[in-house]
Every structure is written in structure tokens, then in C-alpha cells.
C-alpha atoms as a PDB file:
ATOM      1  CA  UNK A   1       8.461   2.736 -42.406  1.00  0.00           C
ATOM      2  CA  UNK A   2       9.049   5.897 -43.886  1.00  0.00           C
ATOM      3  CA  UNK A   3      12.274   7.431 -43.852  1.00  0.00           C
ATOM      4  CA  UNK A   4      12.596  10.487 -41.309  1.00  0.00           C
ATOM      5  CA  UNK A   5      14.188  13.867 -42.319  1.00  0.00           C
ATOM      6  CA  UNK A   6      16.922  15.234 -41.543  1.00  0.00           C
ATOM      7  CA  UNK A   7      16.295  16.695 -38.245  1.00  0.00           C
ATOM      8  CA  UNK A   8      18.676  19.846 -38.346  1.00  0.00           C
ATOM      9  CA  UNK A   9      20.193  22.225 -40.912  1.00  0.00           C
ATOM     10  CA  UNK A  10      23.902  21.573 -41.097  1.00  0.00           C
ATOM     11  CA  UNK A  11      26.095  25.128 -40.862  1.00  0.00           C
ATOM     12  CA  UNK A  12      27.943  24.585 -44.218  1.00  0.00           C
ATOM     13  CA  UNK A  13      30.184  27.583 -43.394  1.00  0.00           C
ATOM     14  CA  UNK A  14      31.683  25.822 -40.491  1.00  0.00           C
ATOM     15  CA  UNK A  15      34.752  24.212 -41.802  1.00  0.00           C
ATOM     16  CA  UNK A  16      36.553  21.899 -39.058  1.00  0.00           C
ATOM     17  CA  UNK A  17      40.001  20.795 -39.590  1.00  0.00           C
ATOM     18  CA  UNK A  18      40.113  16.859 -39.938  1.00  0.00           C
ATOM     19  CA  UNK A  19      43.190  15.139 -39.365  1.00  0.00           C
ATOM     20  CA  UNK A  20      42.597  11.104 -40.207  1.00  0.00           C
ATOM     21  CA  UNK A  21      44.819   8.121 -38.425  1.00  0.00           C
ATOM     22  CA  UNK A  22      44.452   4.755 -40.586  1.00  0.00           C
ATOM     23  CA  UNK A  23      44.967   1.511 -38.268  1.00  0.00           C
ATOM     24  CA  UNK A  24      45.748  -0.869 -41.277  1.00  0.00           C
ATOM     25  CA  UNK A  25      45.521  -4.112 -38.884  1.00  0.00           C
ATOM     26  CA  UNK A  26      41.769  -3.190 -38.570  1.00  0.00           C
ATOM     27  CA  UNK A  27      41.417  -1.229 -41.767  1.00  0.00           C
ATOM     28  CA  UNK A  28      39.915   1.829 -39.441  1.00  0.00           C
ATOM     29  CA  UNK A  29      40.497   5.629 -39.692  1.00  0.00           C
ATOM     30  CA  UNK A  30      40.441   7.069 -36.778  1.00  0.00           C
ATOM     31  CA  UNK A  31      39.878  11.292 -36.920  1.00  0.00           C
ATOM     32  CA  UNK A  32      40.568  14.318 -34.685  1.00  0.00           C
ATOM     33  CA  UNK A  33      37.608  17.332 -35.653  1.00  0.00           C
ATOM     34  CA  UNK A  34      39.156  20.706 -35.220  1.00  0.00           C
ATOM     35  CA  UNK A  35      37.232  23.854 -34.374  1.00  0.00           C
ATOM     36  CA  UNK A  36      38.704  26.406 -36.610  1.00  0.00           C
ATOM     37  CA  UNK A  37      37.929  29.176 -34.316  1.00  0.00           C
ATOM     38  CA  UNK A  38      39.733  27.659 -31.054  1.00  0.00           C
ATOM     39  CA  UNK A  39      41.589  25.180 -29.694  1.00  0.00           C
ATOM     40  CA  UNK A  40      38.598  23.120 -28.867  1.00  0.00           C
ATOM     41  CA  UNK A  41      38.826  19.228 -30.771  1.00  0.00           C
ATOM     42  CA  UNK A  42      37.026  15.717 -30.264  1.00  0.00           C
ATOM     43  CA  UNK A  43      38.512  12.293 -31.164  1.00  0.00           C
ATOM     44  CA  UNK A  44      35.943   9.517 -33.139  1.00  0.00           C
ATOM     45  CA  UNK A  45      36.522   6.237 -33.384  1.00  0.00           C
ATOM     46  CA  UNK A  46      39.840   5.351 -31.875  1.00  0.00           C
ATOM     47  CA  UNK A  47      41.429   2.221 -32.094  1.00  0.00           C
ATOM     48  CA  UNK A  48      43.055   0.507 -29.582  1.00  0.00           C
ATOM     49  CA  UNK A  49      45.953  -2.239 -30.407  1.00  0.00           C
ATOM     50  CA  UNK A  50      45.119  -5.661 -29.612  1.00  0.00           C
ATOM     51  CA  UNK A  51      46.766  -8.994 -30.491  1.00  0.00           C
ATOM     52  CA  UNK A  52      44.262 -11.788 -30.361  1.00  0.00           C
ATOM     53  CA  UNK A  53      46.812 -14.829 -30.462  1.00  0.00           C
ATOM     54  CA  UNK A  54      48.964 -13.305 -27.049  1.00  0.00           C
ATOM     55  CA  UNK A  55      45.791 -11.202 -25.665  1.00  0.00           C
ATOM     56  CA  UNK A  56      48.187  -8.394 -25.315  1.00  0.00           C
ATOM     57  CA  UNK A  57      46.977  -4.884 -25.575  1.00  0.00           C
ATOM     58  CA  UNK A  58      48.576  -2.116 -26.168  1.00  0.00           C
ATOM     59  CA  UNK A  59      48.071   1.700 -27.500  1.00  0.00           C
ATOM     60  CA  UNK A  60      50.613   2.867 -30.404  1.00  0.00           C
ATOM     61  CA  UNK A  61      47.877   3.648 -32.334  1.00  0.00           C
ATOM     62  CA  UNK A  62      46.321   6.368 -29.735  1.00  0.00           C
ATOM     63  CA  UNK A  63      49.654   7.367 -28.726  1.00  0.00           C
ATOM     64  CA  UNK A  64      49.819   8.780 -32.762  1.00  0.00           C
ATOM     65  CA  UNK A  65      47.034  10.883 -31.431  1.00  0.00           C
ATOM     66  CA  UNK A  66      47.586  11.964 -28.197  1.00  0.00           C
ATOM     67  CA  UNK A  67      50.899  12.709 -29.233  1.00  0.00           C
ATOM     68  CA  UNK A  68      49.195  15.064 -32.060  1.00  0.00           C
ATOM     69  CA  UNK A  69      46.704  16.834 -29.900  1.00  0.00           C
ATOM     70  CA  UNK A  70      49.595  18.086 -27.416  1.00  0.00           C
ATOM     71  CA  UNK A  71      52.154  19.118 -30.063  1.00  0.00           C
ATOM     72  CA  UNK A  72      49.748  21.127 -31.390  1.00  0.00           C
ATOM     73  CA  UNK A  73      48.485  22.491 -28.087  1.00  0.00           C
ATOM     74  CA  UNK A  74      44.635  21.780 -28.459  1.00  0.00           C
ATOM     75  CA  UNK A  75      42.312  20.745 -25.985  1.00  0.00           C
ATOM     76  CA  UNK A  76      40.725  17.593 -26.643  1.00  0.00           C
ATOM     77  CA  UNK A  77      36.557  17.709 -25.405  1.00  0.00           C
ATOM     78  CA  UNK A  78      34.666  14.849 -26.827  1.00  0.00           C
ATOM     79  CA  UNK A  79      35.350  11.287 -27.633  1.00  0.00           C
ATOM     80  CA  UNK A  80      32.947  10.106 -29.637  1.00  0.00           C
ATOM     81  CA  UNK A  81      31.981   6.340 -31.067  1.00  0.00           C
ATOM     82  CA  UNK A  82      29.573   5.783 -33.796  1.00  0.00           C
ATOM     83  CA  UNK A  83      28.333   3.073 -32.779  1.00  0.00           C
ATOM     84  CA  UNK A  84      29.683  -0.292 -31.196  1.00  0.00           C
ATOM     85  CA  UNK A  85      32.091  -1.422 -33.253  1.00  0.00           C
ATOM     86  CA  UNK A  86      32.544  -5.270 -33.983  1.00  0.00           C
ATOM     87  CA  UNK A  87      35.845  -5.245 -35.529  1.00  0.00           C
ATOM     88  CA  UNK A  88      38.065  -3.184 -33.221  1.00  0.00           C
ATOM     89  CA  UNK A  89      38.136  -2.588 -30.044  1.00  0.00           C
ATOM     90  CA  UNK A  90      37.820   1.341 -28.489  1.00  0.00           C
ATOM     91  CA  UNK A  91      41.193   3.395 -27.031  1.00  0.00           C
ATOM     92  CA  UNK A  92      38.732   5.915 -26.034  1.00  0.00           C
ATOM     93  CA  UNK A  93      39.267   5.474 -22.058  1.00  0.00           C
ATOM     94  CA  UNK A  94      42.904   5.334 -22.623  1.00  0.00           C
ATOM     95  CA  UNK A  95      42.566   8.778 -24.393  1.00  0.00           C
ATOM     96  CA  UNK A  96      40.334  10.149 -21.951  1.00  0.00           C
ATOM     97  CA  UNK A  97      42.325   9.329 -19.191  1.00  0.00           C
ATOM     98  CA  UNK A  98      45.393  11.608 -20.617  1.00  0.00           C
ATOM     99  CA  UNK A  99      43.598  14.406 -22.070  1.00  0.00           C
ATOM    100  CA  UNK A 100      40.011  14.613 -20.624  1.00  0.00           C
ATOM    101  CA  UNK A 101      37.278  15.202 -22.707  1.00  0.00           C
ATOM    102  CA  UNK A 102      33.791  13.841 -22.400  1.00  0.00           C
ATOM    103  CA  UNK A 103      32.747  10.050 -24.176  1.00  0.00           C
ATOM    104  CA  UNK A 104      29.330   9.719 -25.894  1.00  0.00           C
ATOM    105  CA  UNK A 105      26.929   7.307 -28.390  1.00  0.00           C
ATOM    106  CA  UNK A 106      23.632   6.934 -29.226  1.00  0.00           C
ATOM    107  CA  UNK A 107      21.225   6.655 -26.681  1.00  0.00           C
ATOM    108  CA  UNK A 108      20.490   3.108 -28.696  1.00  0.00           C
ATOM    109  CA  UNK A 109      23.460   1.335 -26.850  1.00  0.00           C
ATOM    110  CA  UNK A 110      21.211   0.417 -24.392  1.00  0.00           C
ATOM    111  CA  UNK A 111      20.009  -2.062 -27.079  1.00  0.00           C
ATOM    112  CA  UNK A 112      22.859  -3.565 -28.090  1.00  0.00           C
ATOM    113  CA  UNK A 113      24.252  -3.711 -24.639  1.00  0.00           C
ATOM    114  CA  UNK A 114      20.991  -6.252 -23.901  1.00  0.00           C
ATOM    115  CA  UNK A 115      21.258  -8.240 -27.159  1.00  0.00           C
ATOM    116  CA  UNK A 116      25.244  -9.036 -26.089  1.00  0.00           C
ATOM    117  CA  UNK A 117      25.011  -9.201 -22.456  1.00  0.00           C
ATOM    118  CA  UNK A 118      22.642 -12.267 -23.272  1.00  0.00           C
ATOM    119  CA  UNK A 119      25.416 -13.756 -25.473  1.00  0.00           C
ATOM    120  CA  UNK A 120      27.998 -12.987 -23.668  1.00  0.00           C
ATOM    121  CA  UNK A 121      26.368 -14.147 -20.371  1.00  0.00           C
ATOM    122  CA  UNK A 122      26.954 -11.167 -18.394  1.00  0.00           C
ATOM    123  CA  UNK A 123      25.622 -11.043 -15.142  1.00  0.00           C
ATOM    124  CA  UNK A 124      23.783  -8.598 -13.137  1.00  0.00           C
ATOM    125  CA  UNK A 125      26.813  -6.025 -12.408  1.00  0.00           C
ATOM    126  CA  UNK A 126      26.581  -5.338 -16.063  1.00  0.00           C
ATOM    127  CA  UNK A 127      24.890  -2.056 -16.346  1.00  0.00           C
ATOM    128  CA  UNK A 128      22.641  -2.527 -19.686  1.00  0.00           C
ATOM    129  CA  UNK A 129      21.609   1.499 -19.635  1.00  0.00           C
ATOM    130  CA  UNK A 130      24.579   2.848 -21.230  1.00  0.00           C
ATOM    131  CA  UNK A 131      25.771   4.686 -17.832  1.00  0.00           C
ATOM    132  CA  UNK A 132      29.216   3.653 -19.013  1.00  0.00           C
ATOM    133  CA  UNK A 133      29.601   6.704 -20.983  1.00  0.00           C
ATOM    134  CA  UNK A 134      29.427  10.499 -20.215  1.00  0.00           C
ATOM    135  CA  UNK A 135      26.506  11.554 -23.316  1.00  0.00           C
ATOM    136  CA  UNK A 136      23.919   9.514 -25.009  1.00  0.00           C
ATOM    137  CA  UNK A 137      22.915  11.256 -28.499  1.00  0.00           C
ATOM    138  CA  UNK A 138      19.344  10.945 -29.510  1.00  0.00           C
ATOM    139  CA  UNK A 139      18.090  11.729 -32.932  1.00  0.00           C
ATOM    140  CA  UNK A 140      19.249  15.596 -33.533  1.00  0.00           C
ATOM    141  CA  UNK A 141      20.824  16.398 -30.369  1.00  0.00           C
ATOM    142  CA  UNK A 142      23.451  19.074 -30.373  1.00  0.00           C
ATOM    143  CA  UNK A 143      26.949  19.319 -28.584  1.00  0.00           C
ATOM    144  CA  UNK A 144      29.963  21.895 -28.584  1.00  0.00           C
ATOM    145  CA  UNK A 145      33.239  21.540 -29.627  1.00  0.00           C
ATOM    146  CA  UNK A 146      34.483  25.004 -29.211  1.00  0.00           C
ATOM    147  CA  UNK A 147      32.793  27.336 -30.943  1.00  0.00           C
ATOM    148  CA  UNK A 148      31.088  24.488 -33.543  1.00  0.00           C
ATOM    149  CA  UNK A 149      28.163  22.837 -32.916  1.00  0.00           C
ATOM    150  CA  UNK A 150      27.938  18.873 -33.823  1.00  0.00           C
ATOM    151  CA  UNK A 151      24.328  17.085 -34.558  1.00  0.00           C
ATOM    152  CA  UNK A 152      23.590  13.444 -34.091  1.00  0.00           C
ATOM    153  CA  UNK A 153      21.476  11.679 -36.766  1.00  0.00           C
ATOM    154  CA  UNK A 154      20.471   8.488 -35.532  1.00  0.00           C
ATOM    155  CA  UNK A 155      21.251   5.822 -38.651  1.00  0.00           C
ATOM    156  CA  UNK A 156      20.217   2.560 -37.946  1.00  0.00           C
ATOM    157  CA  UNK A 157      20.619  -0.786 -39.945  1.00  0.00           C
ATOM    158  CA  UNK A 158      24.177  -1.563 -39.625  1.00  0.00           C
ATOM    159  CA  UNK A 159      23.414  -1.842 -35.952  1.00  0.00           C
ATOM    160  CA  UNK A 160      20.805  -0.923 -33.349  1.00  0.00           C
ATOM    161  CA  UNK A 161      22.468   1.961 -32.546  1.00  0.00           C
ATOM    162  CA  UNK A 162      24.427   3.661 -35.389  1.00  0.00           C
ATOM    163  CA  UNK A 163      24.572   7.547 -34.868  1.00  0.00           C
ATOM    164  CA  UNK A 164      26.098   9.745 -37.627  1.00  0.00           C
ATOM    165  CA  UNK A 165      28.167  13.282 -36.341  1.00  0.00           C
ATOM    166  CA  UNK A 166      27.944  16.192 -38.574  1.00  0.00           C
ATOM    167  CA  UNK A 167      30.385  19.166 -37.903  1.00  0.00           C
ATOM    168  CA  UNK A 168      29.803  22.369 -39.861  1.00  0.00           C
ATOM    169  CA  UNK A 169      30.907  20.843 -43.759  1.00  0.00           C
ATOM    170  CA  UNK A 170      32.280  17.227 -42.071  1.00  0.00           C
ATOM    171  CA  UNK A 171      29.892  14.375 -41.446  1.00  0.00           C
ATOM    172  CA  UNK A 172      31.336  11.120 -39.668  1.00  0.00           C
ATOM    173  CA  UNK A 173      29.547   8.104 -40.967  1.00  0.00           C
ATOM    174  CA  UNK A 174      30.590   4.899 -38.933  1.00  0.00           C
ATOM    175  CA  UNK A 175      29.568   1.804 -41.134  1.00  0.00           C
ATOM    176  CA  UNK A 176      26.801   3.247 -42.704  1.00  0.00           C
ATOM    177  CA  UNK A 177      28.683   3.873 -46.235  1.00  0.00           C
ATOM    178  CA  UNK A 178      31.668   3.238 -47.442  1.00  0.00           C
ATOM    179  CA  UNK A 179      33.620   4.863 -50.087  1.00  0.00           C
ATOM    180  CA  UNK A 180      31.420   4.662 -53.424  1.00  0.00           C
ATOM    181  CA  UNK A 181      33.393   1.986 -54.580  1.00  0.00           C
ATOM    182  CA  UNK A 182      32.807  -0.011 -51.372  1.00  0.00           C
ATOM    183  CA  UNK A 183      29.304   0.487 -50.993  1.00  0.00           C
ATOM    184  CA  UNK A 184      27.737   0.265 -47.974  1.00  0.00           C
ATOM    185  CA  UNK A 185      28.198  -1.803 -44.474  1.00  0.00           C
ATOM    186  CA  UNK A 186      26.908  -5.284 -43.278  1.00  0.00           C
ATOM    187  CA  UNK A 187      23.610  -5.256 -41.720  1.00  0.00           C
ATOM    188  CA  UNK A 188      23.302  -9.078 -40.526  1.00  0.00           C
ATOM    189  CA  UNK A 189      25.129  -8.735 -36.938  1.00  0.00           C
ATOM    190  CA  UNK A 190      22.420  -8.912 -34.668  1.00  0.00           C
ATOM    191  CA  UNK A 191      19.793  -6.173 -34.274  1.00  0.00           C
ATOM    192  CA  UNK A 192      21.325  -5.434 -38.202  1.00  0.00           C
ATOM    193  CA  UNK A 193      18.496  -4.820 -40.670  1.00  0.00           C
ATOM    194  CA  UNK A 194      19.079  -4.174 -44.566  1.00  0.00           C
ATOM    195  CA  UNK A 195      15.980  -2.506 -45.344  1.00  0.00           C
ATOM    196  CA  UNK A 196      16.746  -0.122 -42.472  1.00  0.00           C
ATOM    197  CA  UNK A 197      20.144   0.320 -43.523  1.00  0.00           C
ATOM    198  CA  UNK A 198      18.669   1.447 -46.680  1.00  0.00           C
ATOM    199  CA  UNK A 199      16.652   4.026 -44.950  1.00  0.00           C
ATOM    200  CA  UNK A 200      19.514   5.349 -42.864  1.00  0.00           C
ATOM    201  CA  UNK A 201      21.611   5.658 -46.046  1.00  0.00           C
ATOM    202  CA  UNK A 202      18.746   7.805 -48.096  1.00  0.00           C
ATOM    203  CA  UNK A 203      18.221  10.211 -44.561  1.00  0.00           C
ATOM    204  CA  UNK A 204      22.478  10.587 -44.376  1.00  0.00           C
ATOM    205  CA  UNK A 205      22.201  11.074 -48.506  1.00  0.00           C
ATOM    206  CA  UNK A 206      19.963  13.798 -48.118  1.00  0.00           C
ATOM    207  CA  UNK A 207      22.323  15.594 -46.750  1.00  0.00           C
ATOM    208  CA  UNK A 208      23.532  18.966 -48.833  1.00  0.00           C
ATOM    209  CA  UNK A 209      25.493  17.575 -52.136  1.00  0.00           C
ATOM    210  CA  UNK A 210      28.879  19.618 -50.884  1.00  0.00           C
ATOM    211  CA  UNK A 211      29.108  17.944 -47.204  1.00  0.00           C
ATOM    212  CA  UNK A 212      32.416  16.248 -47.170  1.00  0.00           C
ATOM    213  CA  UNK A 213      32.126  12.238 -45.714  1.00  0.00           C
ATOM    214  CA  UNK A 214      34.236  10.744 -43.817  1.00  0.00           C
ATOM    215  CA  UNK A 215      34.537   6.833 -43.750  1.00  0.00           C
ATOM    216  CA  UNK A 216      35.623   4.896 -40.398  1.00  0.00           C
ATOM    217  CA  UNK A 217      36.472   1.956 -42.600  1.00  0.00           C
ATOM    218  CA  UNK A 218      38.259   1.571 -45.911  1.00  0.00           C
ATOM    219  CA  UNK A 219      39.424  -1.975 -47.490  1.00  0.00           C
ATOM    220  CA  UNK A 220      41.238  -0.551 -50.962  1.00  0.00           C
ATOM    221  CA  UNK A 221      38.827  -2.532 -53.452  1.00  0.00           C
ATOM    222  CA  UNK A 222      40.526  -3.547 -56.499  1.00  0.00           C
ATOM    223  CA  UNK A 223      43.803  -2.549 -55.158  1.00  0.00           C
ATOM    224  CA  UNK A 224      43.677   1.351 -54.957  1.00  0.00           C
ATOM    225  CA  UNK A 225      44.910   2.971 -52.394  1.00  0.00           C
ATOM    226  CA  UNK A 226      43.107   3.599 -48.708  1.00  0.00           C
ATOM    227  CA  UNK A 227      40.937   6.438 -48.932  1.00  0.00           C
ATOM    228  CA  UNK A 228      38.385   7.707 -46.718  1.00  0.00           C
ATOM    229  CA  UNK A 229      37.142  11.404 -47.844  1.00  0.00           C
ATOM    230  CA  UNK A 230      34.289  11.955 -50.017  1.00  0.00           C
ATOM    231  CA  UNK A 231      30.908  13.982 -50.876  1.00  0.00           C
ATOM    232  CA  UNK A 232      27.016  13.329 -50.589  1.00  0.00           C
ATOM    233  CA  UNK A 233      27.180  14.017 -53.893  1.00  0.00           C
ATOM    234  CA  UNK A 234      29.629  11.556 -54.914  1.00  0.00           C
ATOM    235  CA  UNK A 235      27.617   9.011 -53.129  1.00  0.00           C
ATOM    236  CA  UNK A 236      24.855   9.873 -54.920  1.00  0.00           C
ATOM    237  CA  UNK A 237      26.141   9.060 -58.375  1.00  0.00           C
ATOM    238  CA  UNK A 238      28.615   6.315 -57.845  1.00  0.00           C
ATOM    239  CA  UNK A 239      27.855   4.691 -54.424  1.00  0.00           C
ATOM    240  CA  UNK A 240      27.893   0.886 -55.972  1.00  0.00           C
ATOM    241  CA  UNK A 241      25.432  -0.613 -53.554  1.00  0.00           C
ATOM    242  CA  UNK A 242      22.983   2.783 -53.795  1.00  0.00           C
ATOM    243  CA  UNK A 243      24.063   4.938 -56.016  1.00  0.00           C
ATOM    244  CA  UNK A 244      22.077   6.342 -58.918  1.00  0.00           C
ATOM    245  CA  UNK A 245      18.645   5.338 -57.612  1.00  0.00           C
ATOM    246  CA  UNK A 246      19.100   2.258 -56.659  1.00  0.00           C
ATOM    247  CA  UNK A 247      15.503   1.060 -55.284  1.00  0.00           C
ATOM    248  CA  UNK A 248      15.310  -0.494 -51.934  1.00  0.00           C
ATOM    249  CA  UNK A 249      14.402  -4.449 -52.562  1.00  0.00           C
ATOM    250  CA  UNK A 250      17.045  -4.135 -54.876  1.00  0.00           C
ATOM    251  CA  UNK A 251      19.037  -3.485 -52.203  1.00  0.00           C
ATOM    252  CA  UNK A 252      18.160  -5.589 -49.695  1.00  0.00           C
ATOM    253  CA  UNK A 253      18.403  -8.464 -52.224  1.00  0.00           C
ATOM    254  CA  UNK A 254      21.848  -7.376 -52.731  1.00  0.00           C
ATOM    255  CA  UNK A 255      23.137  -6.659 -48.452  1.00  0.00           C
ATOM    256  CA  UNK A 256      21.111 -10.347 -47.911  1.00  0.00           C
ATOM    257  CA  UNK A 257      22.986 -12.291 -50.665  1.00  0.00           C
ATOM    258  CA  UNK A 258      26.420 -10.303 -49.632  1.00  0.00           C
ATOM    259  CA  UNK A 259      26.165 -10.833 -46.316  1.00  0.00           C
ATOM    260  CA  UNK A 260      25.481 -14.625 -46.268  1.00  0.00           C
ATOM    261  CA  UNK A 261      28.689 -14.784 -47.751  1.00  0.00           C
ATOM    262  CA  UNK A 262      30.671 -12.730 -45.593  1.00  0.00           C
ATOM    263  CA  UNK A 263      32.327 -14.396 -42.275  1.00  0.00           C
ATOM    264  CA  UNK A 264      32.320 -12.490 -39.287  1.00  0.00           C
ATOM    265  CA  UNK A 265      34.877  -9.742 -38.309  1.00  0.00           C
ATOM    266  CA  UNK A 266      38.452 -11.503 -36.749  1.00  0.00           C
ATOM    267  CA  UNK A 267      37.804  -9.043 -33.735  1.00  0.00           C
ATOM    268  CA  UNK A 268      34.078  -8.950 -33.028  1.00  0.00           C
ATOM    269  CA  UNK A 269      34.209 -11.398 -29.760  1.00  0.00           C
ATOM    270  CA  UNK A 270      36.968  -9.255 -27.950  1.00  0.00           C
ATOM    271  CA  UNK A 271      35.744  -6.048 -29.476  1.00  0.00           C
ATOM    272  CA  UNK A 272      32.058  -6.323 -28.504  1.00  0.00           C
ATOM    273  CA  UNK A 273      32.651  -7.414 -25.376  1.00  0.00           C
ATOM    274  CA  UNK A 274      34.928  -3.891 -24.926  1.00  0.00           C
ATOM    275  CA  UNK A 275      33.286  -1.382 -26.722  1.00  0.00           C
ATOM    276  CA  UNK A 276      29.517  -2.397 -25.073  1.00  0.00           C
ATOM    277  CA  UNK A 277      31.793  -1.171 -21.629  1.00  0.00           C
ATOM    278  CA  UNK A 278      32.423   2.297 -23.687  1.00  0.00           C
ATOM    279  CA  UNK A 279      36.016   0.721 -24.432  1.00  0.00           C
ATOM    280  CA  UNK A 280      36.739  -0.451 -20.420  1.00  0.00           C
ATOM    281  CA  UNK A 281      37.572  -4.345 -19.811  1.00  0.00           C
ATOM    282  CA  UNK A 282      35.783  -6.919 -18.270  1.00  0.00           C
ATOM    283  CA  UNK A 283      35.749  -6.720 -14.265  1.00  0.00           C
ATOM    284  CA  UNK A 284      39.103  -8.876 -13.557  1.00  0.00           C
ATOM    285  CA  UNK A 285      38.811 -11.811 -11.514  1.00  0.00           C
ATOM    286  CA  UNK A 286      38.931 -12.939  -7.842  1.00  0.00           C
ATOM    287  CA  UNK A 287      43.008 -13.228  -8.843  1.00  0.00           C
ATOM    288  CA  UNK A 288      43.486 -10.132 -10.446  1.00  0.00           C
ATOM    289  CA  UNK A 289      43.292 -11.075 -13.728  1.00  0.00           C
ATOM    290  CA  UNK A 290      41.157 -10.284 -16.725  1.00  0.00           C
ATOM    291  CA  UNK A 291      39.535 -12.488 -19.764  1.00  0.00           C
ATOM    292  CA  UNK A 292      37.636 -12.169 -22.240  1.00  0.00           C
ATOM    293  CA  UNK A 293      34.702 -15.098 -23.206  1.00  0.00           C
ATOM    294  CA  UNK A 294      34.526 -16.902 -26.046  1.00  0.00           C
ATOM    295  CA  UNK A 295      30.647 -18.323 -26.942  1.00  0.00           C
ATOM    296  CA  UNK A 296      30.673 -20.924 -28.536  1.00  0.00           C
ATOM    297  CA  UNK A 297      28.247 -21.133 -31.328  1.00  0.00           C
ATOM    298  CA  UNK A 298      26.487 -17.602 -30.286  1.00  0.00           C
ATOM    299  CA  UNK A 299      27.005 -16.582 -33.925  1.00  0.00           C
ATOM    300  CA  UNK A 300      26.567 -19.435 -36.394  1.00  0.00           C
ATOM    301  CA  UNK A 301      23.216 -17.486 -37.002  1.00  0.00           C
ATOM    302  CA  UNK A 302      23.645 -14.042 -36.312  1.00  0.00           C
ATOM    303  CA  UNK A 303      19.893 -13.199 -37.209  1.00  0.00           C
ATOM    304  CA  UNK A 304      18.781 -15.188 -34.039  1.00  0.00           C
END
């Protein structure tokens, strides 16, 4: 497999504001992307609250940004999710249904919404075609926010279905990278590949040197502070998982041994069950009320 180009030329000149939201109980940053030249804004990667022990949900965390987009009187257009997320679980409905705005993923969630719907024993109701959302991104689509235009780069490996957003000088990673001290996501969930990860991360790395990066997930290694803003560039020297040429068995010997070791996300049976439904809940039952499933043994080997 070779790795694709990058299928666009990214308007350097085009400088969005970015205003970041860190939920520490999932270790996310959430972001609102700011068209300089209007009012226009999208959301990525909201987090909505949920205690697992009680199964109560609630939204302080998008309230911080609703509560943001109205003071400043901008008009919120696009949600957008990087990709299904397996450690928190998606406000984006709950956003959408104050302010509007459109919701969209890659076109890949299809994929993912098969692989779970089999684990999580979904029946036919369960639309598997990704009509939950409003937009599904293929490889170097376009959209509008305002007067900017956003392009999709489809960066698989982490998942099935990882798309990266670049905005003018801003690109939104997901889980592809983190900061270079962090390195770079899992890629054992299922439909997860290392050597594709590696692939995604060269295509997003080939980016121009200047484009500023913005991380969706930041853990503080060796104690510094969270941080989630940084440059092609500085991924290119320092990135500690592919950084500085690292080749790509030696990285895939590396995400294989790392993520044998790793247990699996506190969240990722509540969250993957939400954010296949583009962040909506489970149909409630005959009495009203809701649940979530719990499969028992579905991920002792996440590679099956």
C-alpha cells in the first residue's frame, strides 16, 4: 500500500481563530474554528458528561461552549467528529439542538457502525449507513464555514474511519498524533491497523511544515502540563513514536508491543454505543427507559 497524497492544497493565509475546551475527566479538547472574516464557526469533538457508576448524563462541559458561541454572537454551522470516539461520548446533538449547525464524519462510519452493531447486537432498526448524521466526508471533500473552506483527509489506522479537518493554517487531528512527546494513537480497537496508522501519519506529516496541529487528546506525559497546539514541523523532528524518520516496521513493532499492554478506554462500551448514533442514545424501551449493553467478553481480543 502506498501512501496517497495529499489531495488538496491547504490556504495557509486563512487563519481561523481556535478557542480549545479541555474535559480533564476524559483528557479531551474540545475546539470552536472561527472564520476570521465572519461570524460563521463549527464545533469538533465535543464532549458530553457522563458518570458511568450512576449512568447519569449531563452537559457542563457543552454548556462552556454554547455559552461561548452566544456571548460572542457567532453562528455556529458545523459539528464535526473525527472519527468515533471510544473514550467519550459526543454532546454534538445536544449542541445542535441549541444552536443549529450541520453534523458530519467520514463517509467510513458506515464501517465501524457494522463492526459494533455485531458486538453490540443491534438489531435491524439500526441504520448501519451513517444516515444518522447530516455530511459524510470522503477523501478531499470541501465544506464552508463562512468564508473558509475546510478539507477532509481521510486518515485511517486508529480506526476505520478517522478523517482529519484542515482550516486555512489549523488542522484537527483526532487520534492520529499526539503531542510529540505522546506519540501517536492506539491502533488495536477493531478495524485499527498500525501499519496503516503509519501511513495516515506520513500523508497528515506531509502537510506544509508551518500548519498549526491541534490534538483532541492530551495525557501530560512526565507531568507537564496539558497541551494540545503544535506544528507539522515539530512532529517531524520530535514526534517520539515517528519522528525523525522513523521507518515503518519499526513502528509497527513499537504500536503492537504498546498496545498489548494498554487496557481498553474506561468509556469505550457507553461511548461506542453513542457516538456510532452520531452522539443520540439507544431507542428507550417499551417503559420509557433507556440502557446501555454491556458484552461480555466482546473485547478480550479486540483484533477479532
Amino acid at each position: 500500500m502506498s501512501i496517497a497524497p495529499v489531495p488538496f492544497t491547504p490556504d495557509l493565509g486563512v487563519k481561523p481563530e481556535v478557542v480549545a475546551f479541555f474535559d480533564e475527566p476524559t483528557n479531551t479538547i474540545s475546539y470552536i474554528v472561527k472564520d476570521p472574516n465572519s461570524n460563521a464557526c463549527a464545533v469538533i469533538d465535543s464532549v458530553m458528561d457522563f458518570d458511568y457508576a450512576s449512568g447519569t448524563i449531563t452537559y457542563e462541559g457543552a454548556d462552556k461552549i454554547i455559552a461561548y458561541i452566544v456571548e460572542h454572537g457567532w453562528s455556529l454551522e458545523w459539528l464535526i467528529e473525527t472519527h468515533v470516539h471510544a473514550d467519550h461520548l459526543s454532546a454534538a446533538p445536544y449542541i445542535q439542538s441549541k444552536l443549529g449547525g450541520k453534523l458530519g464524519i467520514g463517509d467510513q462510519i458506515s464501517v465501524v457502525q457494522h463492526t459494533f452493531g455485531k458486538i453490540f447486537n443491534e438489531g435491524t432498526e439500526f441504520q448501519r449507513d451513517g444516515s444518522q448524521f447530516d455530511r459524510l466526508f470522503k477523501d478531499g471533500d470541501s465544506y464552508e464555514i463562512g468564508t473558509m473552506t475546510a478539507y477532509t483527509m481521510f486518515t485511517p489506522g486508529h480506526t476505520p474511519a478517522d478523517m482529519v479537518h484542515v482550516i486555512g493554517d489549523a488542522t484537527f487531528v483526532g487520534d492520529t498524533l499526539f503531542m510529540p512527546d505522546g506519540g501517536s494513537a492506539r491502533a488495536d480497537f477493531p478495524g485499527g491497523d498500525a501499519r496503516t496508522l503509519y501511513r495516515s501519519i506520513q500523508r497528515l506529516l506531509a502537510l506544509p511544515g508551518e500548519m498549526r496541529l491541534f490534538m483532541c487528546h492530551d495525557y501530560g506525559p512526565n507531568g507537564r502540563n496539558i497541551a494540545w497546539e503544535t506544528t507539522v514541523a515539530e512532529q517531524r523532528e520530535h514526534n517520539i513514536h515517528v519522528g525523525n524518520g522513523t521507518s515503518e516496521d519499526a513502528f509497527v513493532k513499537m504500536r503492537e508491543e504498546r498496545d498489548r499492554a494498554l487496557g481498553m478506554p474506561k468509556l469505550i462500551i457507553p461511548s461506542l454505543q453513542v457516538n456510532m448514533r452520531a452522539g443520540k442514545l439507544p431507542p428507550a424501551e417499551d417503559d420509557g427507559k433507556t440502557f446501555l449493553k454491556v458484552p461480555i467478553n466482546a473485547f478480550a481480543n479486540t483484533k477479532e
